[in-house]
PDB file of N, CA and C in Angstrom:
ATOM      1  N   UNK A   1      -2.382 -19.600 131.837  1.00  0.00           N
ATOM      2  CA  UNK A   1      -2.097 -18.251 131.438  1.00  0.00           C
ATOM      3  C   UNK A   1      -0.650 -17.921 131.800  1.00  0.00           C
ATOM      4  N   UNK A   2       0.039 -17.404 130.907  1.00  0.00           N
ATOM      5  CA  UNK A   2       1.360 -17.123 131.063  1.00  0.00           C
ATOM      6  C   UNK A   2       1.601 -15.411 131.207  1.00  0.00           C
ATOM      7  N   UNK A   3       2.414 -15.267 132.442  1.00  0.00           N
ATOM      8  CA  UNK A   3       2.444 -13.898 132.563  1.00  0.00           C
ATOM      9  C   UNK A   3       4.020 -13.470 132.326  1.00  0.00           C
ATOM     10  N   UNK A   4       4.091 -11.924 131.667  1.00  0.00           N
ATOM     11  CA  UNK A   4       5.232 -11.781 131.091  1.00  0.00           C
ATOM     12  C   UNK A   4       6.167 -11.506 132.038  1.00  0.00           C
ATOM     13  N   UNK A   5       6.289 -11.779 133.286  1.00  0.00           N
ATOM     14  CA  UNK A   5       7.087 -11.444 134.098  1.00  0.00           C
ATOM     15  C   UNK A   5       7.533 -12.616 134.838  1.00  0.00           C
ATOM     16  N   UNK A   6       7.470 -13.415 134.253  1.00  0.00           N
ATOM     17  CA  UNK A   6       7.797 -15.004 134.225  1.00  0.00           C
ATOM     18  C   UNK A   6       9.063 -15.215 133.979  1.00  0.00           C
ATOM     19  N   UNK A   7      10.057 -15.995 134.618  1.00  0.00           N
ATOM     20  CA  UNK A   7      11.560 -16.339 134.526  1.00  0.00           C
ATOM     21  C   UNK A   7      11.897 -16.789 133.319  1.00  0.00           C
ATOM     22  N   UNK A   8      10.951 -17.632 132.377  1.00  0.00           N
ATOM     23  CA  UNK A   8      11.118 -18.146 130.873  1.00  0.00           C
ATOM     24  C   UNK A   8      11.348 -16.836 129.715  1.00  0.00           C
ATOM     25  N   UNK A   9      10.057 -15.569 130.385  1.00  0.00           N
ATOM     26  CA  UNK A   9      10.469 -14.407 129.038  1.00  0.00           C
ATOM     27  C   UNK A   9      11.355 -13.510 129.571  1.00  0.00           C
ATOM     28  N   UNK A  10      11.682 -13.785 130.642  1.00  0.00           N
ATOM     29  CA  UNK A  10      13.083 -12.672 131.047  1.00  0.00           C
ATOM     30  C   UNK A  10      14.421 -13.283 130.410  1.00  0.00           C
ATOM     31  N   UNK A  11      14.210 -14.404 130.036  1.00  0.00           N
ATOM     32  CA  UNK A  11      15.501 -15.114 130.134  1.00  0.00           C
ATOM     33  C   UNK A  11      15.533 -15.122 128.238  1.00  0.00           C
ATOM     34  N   UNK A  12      14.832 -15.433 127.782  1.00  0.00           N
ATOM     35  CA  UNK A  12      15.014 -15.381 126.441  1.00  0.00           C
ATOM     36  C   UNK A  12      14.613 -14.262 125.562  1.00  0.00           C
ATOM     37  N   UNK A  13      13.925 -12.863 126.393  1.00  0.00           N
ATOM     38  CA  UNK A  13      14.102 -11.785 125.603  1.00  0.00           C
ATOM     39  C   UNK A  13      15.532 -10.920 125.562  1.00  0.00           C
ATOM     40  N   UNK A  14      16.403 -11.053 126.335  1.00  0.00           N
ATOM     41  CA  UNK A  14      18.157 -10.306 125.942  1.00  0.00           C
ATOM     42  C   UNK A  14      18.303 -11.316 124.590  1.00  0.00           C
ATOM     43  N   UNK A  15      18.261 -12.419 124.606  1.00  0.00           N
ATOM     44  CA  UNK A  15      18.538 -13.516 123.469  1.00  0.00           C
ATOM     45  C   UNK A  15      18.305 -12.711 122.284  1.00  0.00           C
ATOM     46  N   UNK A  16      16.971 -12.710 121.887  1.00  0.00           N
ATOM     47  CA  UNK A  16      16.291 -11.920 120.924  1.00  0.00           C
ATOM     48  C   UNK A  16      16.759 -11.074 120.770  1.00  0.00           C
ATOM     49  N   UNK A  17      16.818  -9.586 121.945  1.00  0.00           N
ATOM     50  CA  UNK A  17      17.415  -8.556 121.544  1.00  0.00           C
ATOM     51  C   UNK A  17      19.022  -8.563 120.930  1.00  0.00           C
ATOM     52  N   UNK A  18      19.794  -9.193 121.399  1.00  0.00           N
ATOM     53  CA  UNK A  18      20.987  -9.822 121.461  1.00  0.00           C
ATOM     54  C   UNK A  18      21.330 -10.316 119.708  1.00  0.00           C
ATOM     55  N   UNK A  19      20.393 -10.963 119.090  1.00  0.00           N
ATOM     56  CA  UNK A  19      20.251 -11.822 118.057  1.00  0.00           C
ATOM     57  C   UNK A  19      19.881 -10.620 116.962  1.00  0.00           C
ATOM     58  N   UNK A  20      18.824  -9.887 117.461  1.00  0.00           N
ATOM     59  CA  UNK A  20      18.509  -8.755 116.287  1.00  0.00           C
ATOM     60  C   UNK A  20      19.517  -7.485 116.421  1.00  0.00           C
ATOM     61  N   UNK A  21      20.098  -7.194 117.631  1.00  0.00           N
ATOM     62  CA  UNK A  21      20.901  -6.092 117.640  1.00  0.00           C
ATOM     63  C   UNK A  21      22.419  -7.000 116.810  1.00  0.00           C
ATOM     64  N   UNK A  22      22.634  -8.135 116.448  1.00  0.00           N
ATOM     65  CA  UNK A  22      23.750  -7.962 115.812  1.00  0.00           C
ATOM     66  C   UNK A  22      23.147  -8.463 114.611  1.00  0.00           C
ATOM     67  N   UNK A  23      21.961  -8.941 114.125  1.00  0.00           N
ATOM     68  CA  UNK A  23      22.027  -8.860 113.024  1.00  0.00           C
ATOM     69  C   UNK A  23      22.071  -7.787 112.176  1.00  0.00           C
ATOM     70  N   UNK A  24      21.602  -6.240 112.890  1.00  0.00           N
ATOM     71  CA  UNK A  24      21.461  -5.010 112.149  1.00  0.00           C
ATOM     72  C   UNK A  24      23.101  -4.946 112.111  1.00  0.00           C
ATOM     73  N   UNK A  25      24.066  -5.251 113.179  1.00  0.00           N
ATOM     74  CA  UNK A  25      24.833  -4.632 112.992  1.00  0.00           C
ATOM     75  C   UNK A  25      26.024  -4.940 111.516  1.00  0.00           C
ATOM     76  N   UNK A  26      25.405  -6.294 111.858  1.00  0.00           N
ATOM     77  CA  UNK A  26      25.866  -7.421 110.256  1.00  0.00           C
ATOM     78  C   UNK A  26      25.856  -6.972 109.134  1.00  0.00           C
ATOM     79  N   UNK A  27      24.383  -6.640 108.920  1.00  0.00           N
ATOM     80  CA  UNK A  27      23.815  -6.364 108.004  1.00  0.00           C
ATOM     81  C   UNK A  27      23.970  -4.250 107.543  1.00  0.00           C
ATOM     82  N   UNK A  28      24.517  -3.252 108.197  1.00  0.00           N
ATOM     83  CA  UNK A  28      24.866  -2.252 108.121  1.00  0.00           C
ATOM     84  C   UNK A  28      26.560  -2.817 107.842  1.00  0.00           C
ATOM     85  N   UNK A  29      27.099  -3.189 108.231  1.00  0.00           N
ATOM     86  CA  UNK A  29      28.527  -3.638 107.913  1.00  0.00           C
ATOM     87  C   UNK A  29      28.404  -3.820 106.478  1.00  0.00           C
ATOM     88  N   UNK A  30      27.985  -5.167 105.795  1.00  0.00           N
ATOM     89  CA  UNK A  30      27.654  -5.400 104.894  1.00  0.00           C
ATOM     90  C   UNK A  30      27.144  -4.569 103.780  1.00  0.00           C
ATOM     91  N   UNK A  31      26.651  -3.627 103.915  1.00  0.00           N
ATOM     92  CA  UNK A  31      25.938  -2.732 103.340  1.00  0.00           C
ATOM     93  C   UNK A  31      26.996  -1.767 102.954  1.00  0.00           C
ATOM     94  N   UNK A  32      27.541  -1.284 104.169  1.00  0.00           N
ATOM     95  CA  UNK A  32      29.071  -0.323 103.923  1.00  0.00           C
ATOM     96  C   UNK A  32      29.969  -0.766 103.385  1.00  0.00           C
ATOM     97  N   UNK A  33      30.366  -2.105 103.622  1.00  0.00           N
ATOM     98  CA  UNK A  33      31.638  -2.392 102.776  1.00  0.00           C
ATOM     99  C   UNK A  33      30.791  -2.367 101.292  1.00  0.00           C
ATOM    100  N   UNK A  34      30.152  -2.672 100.641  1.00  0.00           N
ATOM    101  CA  UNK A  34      29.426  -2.961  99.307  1.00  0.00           C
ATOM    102  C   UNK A  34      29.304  -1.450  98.705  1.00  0.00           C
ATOM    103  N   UNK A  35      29.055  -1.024  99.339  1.00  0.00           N
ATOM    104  CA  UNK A  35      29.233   0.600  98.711  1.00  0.00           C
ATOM    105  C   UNK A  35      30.763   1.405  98.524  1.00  0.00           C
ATOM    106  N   UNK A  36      31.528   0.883  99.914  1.00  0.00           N
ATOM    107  CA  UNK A  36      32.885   1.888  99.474  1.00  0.00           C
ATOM    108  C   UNK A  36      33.541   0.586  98.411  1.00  0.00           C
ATOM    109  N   UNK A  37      33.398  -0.711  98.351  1.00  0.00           N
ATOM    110  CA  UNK A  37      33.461  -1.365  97.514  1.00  0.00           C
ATOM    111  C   UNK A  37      33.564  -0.861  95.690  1.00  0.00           C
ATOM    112  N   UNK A  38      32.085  -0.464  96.069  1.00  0.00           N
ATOM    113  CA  UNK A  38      31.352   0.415  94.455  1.00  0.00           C
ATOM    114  C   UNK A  38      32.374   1.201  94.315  1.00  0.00           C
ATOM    115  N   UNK A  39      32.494   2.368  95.018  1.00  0.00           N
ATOM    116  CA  UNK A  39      33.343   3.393  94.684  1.00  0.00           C
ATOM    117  C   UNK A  39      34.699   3.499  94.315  1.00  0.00           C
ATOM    118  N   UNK A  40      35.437   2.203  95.088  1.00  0.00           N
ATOM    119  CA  UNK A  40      37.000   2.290  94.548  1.00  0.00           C
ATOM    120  C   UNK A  40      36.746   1.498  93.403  1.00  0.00           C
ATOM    121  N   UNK A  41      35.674   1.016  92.664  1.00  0.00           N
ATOM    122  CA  UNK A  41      35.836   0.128  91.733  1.00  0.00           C
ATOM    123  C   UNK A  41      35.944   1.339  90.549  1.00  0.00           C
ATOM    124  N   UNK A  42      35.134   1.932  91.212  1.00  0.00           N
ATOM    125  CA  UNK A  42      34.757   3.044  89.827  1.00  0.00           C
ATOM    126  C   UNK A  42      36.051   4.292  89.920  1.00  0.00           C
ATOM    127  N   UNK A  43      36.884   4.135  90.611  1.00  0.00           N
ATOM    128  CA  UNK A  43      38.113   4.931  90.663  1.00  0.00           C
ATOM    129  C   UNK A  43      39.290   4.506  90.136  1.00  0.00           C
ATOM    130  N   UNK A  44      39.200   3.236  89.935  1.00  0.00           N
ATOM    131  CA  UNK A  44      40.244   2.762  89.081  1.00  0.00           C
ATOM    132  C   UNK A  44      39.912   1.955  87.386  1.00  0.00           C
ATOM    133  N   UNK A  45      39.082   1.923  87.594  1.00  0.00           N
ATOM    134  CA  UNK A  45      38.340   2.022  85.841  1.00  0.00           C
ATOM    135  C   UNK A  45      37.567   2.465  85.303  1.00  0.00           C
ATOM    136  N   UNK A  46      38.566   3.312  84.730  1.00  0.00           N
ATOM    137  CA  UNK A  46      36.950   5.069  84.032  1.00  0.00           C
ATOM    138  C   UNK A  46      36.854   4.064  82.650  1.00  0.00           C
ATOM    139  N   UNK A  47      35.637   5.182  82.428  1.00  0.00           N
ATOM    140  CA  UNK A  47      34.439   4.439  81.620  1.00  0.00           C
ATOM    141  C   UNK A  47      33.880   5.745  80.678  1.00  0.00           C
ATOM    142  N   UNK A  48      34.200   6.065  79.706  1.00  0.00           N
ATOM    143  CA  UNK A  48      33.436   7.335  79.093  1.00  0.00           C
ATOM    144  C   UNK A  48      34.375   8.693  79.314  1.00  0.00           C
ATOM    145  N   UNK A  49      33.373   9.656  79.025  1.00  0.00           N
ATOM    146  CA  UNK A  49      33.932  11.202  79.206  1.00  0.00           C
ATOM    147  C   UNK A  49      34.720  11.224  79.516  1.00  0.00           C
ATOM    148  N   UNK A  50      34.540  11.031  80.842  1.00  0.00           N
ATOM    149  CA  UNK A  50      35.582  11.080  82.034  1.00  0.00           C
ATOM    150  C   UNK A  50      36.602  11.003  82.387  1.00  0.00           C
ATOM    151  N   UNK A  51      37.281  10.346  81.134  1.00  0.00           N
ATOM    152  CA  UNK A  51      38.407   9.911  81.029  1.00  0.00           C
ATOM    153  C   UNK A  51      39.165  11.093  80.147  1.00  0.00           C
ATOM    154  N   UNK A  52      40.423  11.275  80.115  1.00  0.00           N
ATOM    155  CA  UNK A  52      41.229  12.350  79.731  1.00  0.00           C
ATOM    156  C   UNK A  52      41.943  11.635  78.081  1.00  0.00           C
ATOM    157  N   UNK A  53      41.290  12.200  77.441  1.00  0.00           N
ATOM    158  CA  UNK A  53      41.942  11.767  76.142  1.00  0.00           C
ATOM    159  C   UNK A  53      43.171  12.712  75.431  1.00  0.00           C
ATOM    160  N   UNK A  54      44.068  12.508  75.273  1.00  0.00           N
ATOM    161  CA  UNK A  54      44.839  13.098  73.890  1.00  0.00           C
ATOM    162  C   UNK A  54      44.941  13.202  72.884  1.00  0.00           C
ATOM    163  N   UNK A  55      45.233  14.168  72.267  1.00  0.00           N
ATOM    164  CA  UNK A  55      45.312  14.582  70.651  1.00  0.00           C
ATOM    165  C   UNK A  55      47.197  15.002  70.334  1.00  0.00           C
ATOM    166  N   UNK A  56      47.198  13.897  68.761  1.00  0.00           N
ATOM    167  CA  UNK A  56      48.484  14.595  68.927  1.00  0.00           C
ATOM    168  C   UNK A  56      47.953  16.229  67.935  1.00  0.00           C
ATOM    169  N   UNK A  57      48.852  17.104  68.408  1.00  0.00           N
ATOM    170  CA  UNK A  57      48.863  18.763  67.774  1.00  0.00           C
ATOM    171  C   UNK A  57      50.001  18.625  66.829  1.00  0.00           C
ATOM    172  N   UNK A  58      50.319  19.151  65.788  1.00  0.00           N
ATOM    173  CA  UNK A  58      51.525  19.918  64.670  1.00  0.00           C
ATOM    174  C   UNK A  58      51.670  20.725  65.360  1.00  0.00           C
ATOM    175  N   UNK A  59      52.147  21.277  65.754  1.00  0.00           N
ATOM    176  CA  UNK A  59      52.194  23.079  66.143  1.00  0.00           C
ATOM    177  C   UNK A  59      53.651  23.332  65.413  1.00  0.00           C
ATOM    178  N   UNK A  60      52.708  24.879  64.826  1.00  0.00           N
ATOM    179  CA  UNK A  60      53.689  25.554  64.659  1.00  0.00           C
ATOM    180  C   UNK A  60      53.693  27.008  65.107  1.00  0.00           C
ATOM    181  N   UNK A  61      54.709  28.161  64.418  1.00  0.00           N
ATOM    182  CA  UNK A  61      54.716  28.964  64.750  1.00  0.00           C
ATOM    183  C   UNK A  61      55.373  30.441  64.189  1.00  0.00           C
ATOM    184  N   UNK A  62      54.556  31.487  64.389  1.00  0.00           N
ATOM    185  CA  UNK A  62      55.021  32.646  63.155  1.00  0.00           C
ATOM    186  C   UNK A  62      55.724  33.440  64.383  1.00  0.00           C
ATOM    187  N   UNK A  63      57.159  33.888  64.001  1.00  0.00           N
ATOM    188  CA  UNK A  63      58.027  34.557  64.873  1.00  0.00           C
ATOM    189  C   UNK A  63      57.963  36.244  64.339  1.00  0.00           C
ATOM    190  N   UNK A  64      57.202  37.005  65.200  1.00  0.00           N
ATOM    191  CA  UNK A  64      57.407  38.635  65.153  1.00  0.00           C
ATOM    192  C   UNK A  64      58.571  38.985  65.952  1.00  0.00           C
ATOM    193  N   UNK A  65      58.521  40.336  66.122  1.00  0.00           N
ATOM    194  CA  UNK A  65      59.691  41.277  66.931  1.00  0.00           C
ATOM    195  C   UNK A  65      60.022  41.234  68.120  1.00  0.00           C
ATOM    196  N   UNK A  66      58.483  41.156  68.680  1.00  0.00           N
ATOM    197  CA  UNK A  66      58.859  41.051  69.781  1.00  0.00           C
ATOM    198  C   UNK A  66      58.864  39.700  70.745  1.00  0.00           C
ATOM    199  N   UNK A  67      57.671  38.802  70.325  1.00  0.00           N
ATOM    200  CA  UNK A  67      57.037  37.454  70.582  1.00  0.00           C
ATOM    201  C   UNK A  67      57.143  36.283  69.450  1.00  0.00           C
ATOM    202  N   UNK A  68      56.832  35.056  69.561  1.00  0.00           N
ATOM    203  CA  UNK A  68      56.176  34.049  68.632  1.00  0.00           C
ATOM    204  C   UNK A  68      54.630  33.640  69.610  1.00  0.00           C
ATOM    205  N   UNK A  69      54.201  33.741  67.977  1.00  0.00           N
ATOM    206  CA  UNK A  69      52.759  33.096  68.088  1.00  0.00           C
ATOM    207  C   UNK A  69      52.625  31.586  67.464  1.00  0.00           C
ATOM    208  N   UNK A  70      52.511  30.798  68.218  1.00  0.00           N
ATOM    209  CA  UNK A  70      52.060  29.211  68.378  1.00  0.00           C
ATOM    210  C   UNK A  70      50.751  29.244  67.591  1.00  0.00           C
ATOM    211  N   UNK A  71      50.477  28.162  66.783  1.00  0.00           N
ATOM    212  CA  UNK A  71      49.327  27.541  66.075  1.00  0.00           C
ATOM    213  C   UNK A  71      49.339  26.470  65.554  1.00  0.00           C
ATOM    214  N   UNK A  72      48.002  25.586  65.932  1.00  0.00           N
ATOM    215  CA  UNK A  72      48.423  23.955  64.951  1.00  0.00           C
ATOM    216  C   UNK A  72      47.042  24.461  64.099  1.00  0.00           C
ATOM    217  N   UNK A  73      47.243  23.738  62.859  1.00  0.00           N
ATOM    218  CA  UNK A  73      45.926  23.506  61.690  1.00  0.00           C
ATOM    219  C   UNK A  73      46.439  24.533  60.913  1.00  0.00           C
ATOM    220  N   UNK A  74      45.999  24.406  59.874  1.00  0.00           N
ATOM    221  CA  UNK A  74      46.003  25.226  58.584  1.00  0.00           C
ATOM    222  C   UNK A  74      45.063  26.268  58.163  1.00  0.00           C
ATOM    223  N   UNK A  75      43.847  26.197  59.292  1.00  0.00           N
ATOM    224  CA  UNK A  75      43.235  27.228  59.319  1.00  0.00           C
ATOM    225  C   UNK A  75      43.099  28.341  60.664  1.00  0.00           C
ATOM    226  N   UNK A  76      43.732  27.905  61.455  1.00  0.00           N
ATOM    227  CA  UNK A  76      44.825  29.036  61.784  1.00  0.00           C
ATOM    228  C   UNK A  76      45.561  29.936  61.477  1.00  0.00           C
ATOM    229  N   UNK A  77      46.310  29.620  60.517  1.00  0.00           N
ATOM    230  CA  UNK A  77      47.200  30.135  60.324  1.00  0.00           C
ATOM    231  C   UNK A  77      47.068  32.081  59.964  1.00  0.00           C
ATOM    232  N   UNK A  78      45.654  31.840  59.597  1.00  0.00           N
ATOM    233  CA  UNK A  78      45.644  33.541  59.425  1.00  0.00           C
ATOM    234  C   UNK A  78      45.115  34.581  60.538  1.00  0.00           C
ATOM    235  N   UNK A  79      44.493  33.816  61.246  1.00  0.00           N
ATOM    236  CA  UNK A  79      44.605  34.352  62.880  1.00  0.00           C
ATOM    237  C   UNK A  79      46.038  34.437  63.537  1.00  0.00           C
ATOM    238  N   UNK A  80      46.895  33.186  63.549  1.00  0.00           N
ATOM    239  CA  UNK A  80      48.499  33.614  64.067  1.00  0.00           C
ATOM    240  C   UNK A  80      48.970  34.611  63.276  1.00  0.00           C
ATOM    241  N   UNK A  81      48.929  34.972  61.785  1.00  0.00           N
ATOM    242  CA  UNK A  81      49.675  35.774  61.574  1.00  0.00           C
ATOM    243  C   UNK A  81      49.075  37.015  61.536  1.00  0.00           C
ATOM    244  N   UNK A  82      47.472  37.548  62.096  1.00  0.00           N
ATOM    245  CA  UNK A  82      46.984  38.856  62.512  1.00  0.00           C
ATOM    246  C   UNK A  82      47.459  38.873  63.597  1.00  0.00           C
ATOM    247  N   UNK A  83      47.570  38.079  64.333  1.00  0.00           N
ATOM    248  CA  UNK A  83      48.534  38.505  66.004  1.00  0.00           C
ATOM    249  C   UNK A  83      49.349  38.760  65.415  1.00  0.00           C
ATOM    250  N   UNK A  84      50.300  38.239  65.214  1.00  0.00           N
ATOM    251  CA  UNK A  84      52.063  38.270  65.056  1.00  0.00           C
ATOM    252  C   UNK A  84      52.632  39.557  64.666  1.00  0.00           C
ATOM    253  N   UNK A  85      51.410  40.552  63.538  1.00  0.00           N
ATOM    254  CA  UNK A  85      51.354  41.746  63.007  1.00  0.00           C
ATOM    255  C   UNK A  85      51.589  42.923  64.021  1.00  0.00           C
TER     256      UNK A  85
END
């Protein structure tokens, strides 16, 4: 009969603890770098919406007395010139 207060399980339970306390710590390391990993990946190559697109505009513009009124499209144009009035 082996009793736990025996020089053999004193000596090889720090081991164990020792062995599992750095594997969590391994394995949480691992885990963190893989995620902030994810994130700068996705900060330097957008993908969709998200991304800021341009349009080129015509603009033009109807000059009153006191201001000019700016407008691009051709169906605009009769809204800029009820402002401009």
């Amino acid at each position: 009969m082996i009793f736990p207060n025996t020089i053999s399980h004193r000596i090889s339970r720090p081991r164990l603890t020792r062995f599992l306390r750095s594997s969590v710590v391994f394995a949480f390391v691992l885990l963190a770098g893989a995620v902030l990993l994810s994130d700068v990946q996705a900060q330097y190559f957008g993908f969709g919406k998200n991304r800021v697109q341009y349009q080129q505009f015509d603009w033009r513009f109807i000059q009153s007395d006191h201001f000019d009124v700016y407008y691009y499209g051709s169906e605009n144009y009769y809204l800029a010139e009820f402002t401009a009035k």
